[in-house]
C-alpha atoms as a PDB file:
ATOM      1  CA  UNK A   1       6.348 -54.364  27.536  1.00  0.00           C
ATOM      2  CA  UNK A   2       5.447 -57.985  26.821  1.00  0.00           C
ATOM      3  CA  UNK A   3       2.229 -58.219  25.323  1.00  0.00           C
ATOM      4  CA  UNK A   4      -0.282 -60.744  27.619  1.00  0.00           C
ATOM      5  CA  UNK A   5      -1.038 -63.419  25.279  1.00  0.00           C
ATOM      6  CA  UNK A   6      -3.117 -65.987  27.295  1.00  0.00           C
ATOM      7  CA  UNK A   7      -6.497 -64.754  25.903  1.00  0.00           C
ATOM      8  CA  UNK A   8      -5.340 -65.534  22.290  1.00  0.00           C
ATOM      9  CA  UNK A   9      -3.530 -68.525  23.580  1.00  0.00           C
ATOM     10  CA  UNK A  10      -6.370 -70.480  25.269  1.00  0.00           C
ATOM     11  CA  UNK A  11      -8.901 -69.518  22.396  1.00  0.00           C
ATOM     12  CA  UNK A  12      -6.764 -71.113  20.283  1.00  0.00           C
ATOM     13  CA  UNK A  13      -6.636 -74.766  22.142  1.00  0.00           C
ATOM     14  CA  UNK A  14     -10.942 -74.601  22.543  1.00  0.00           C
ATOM     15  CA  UNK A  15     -10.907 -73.889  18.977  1.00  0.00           C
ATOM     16  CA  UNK A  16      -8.511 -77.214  18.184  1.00  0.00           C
ATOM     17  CA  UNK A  17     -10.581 -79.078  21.000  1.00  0.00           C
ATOM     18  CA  UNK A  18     -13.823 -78.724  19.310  1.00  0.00           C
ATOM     19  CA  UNK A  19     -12.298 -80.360  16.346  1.00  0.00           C
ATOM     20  CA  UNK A  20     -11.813 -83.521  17.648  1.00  0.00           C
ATOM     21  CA  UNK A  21     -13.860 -86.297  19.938  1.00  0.00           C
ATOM     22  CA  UNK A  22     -10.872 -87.832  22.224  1.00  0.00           C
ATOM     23  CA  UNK A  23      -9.024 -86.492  24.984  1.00  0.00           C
ATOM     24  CA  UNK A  24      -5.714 -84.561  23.824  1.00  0.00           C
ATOM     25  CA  UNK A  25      -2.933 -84.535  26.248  1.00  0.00           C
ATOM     26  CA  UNK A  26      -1.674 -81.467  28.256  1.00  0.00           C
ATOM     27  CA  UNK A  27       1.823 -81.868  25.998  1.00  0.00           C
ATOM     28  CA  UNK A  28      -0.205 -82.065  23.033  1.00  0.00           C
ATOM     29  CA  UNK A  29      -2.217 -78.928  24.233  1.00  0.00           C
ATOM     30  CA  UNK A  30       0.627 -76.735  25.532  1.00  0.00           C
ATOM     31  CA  UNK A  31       2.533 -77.087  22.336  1.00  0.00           C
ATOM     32  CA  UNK A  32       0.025 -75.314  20.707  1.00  0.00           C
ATOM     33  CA  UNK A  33      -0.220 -72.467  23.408  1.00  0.00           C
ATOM     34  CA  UNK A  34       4.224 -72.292  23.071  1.00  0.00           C
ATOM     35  CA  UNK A  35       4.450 -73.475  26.338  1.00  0.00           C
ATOM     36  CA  UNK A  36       5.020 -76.376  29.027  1.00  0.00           C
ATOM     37  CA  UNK A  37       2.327 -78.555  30.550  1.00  0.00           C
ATOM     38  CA  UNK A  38       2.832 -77.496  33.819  1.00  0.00           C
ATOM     39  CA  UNK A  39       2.002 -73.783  32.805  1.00  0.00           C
ATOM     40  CA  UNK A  40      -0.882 -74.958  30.574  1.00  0.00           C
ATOM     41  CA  UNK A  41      -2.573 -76.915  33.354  1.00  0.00           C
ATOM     42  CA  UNK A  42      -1.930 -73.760  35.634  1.00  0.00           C
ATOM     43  CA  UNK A  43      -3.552 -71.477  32.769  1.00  0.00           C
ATOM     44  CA  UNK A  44      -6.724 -74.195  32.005  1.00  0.00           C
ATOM     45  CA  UNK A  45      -7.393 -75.022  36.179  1.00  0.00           C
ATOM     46  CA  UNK A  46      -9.948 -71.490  35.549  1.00  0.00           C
ATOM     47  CA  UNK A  47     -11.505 -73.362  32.303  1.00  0.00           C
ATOM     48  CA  UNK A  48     -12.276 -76.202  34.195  1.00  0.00           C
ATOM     49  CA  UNK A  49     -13.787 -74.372  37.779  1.00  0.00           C
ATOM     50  CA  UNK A  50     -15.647 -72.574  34.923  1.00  0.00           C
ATOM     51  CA  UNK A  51     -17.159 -75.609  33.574  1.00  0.00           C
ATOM     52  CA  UNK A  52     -16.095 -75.173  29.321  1.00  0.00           C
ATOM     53  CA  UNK A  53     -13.241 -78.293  29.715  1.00  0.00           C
ATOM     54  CA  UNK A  54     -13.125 -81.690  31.784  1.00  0.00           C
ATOM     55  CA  UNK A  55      -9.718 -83.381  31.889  1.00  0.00           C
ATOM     56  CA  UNK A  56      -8.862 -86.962  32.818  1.00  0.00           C
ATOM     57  CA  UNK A  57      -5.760 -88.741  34.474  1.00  0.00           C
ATOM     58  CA  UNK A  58      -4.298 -91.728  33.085  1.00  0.00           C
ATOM     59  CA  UNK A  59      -4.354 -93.629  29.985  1.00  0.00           C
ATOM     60  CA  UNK A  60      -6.568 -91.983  27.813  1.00  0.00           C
ATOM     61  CA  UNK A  61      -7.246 -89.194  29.747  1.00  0.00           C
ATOM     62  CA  UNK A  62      -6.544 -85.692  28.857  1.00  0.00           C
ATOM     63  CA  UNK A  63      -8.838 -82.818  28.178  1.00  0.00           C
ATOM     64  CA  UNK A  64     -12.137 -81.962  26.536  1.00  0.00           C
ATOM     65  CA  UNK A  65     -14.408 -79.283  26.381  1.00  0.00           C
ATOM     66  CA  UNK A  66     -17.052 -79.868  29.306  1.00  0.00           C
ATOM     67  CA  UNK A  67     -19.689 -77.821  26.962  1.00  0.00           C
ATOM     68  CA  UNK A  68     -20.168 -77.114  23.076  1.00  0.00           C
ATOM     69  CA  UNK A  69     -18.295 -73.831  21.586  1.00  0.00           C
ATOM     70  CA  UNK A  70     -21.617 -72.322  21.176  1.00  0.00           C
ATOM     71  CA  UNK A  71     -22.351 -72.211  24.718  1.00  0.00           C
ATOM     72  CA  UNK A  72     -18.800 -70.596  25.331  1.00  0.00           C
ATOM     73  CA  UNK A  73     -18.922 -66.768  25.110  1.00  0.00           C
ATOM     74  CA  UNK A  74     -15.378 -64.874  24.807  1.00  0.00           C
ATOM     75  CA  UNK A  75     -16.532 -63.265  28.042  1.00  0.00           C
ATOM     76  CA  UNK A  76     -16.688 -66.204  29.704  1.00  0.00           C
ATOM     77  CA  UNK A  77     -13.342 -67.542  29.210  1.00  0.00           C
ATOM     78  CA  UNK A  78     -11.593 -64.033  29.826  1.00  0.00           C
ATOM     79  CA  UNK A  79     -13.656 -64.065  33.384  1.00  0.00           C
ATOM     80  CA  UNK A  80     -12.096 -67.863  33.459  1.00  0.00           C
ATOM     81  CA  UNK A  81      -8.999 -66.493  32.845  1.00  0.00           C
ATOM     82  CA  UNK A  82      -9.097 -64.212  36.039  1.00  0.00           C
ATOM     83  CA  UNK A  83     -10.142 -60.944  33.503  1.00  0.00           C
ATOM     84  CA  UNK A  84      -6.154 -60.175  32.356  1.00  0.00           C
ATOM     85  CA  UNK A  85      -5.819 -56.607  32.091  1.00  0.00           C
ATOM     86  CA  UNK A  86      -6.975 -55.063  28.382  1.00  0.00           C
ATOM     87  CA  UNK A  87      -4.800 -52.197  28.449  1.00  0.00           C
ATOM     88  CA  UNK A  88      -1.626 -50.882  29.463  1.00  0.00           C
ATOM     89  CA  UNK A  89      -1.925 -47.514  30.249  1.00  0.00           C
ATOM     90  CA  UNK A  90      -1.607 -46.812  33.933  1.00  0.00           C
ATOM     91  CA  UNK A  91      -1.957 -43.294  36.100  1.00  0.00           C
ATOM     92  CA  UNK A  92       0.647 -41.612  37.889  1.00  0.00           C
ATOM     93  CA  UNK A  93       0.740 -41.511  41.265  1.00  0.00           C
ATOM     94  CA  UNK A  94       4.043 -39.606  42.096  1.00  0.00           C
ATOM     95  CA  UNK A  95       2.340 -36.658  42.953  1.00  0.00           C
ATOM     96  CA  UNK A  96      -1.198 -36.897  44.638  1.00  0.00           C
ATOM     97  CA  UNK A  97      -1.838 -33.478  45.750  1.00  0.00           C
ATOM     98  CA  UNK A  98      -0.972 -31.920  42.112  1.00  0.00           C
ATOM     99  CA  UNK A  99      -4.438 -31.143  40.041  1.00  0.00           C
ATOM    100  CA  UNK A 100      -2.943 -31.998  36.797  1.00  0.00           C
ATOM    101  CA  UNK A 101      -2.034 -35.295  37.869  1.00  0.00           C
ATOM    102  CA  UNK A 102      -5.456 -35.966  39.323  1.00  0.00           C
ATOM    103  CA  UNK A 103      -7.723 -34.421  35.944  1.00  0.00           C
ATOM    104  CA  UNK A 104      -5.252 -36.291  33.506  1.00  0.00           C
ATOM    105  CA  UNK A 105      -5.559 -39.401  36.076  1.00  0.00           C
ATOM    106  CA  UNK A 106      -9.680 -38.896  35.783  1.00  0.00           C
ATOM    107  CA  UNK A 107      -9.612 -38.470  32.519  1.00  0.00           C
ATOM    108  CA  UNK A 108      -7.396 -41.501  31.350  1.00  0.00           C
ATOM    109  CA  UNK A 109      -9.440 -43.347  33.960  1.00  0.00           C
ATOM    110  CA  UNK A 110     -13.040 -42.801  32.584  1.00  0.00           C
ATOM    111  CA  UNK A 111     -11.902 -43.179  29.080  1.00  0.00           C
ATOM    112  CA  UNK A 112     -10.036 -46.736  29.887  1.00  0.00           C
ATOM    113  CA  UNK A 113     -13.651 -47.343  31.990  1.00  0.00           C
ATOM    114  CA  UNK A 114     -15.600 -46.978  28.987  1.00  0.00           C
ATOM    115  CA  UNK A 115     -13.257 -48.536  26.839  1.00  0.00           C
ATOM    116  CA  UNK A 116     -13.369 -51.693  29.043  1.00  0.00           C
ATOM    117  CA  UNK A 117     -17.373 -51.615  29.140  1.00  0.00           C
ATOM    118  CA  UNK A 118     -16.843 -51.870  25.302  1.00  0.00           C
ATOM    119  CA  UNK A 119     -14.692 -54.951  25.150  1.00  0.00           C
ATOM    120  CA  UNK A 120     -16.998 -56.890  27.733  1.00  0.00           C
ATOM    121  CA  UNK A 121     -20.034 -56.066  26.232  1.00  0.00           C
ATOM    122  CA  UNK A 122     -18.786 -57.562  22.764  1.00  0.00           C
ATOM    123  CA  UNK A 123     -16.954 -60.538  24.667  1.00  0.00           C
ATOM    124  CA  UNK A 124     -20.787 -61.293  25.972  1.00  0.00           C
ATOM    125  CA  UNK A 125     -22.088 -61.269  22.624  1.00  0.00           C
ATOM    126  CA  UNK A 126     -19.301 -63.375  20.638  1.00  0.00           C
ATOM    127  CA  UNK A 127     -19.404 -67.675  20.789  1.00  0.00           C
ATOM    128  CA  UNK A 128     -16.227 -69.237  20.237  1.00  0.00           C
ATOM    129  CA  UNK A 129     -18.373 -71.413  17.142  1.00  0.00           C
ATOM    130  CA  UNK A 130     -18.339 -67.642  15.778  1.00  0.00           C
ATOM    131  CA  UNK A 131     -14.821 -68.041  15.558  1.00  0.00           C
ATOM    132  CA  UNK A 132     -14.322 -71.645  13.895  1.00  0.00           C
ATOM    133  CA  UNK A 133     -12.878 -71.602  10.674  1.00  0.00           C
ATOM    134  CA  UNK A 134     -15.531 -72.902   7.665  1.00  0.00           C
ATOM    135  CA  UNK A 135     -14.156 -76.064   6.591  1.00  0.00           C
ATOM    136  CA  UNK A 136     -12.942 -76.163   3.269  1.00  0.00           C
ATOM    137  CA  UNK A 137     -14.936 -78.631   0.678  1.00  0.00           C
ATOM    138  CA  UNK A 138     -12.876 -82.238   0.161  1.00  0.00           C
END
């Protein structure tokens, strides 16, 4: 099963965006992500509605974030990204009227519930300025 990357992916390009002042190009940005422009623009429209980047047509356009890293909770961009699924582990549904099925199907589905409640709750609390590298002295 291919693992869902975009998460990673997108924190990634904020993290390079709040480095610099200036636009930076959807080719510039995609190469980063491993991907096209076309796909990156598809993957960033949810960034934008969100308000965290701003992008501009033309000559010196490109994009920028919209609002400083602290301001930008991990939450807030998985929400942005349309909330990708955490996990992989699904219930079975081949059988509905067996009562296995349906207490191993409750039980996978209350832990993965609780699970989930985890992961948002420390998205909330985590800024993506948490996650900037120190710079090194020169």
């Amino acid at each position: 099963m291919n693992k869902d990357t975009r998460l990673s992916d997108v924190l990634h390009v904020l993290l390079h965006m709040g480095q610099v002042d200036k636009p930076l190009t959807s080719a510039a940005l995609a190469k980063n992500m491993g991907t096209n422009p076309a796909v990156f623009r598809r993957t960033m429209a949810g960034l934008r509605e969100a308000g965290h980047v701003k992008s501009g047509k033309g000559h010196g356009g490109g994009w920028q974030l919209a609002r400083p890293l602290h301001q930008i909770t991990l939450l807030s961009v998985y929400e942005a990204l349309g909330r990708p699924t955490l996990f992989a582990i699904g219930n079975r549904s081949e059988h509905p009227d067996c009562k296995v099925q349906e207490r191993v199907n409750a039980a996978l589905s209350d832990t993965m519930e609780q699970a989930e409640s985890l992961f948002l709750a420390q998205f909330a609390e985590v800024t993506l300025d948490q996650l900037m590298p120190e710079r090194s002295p020169q």
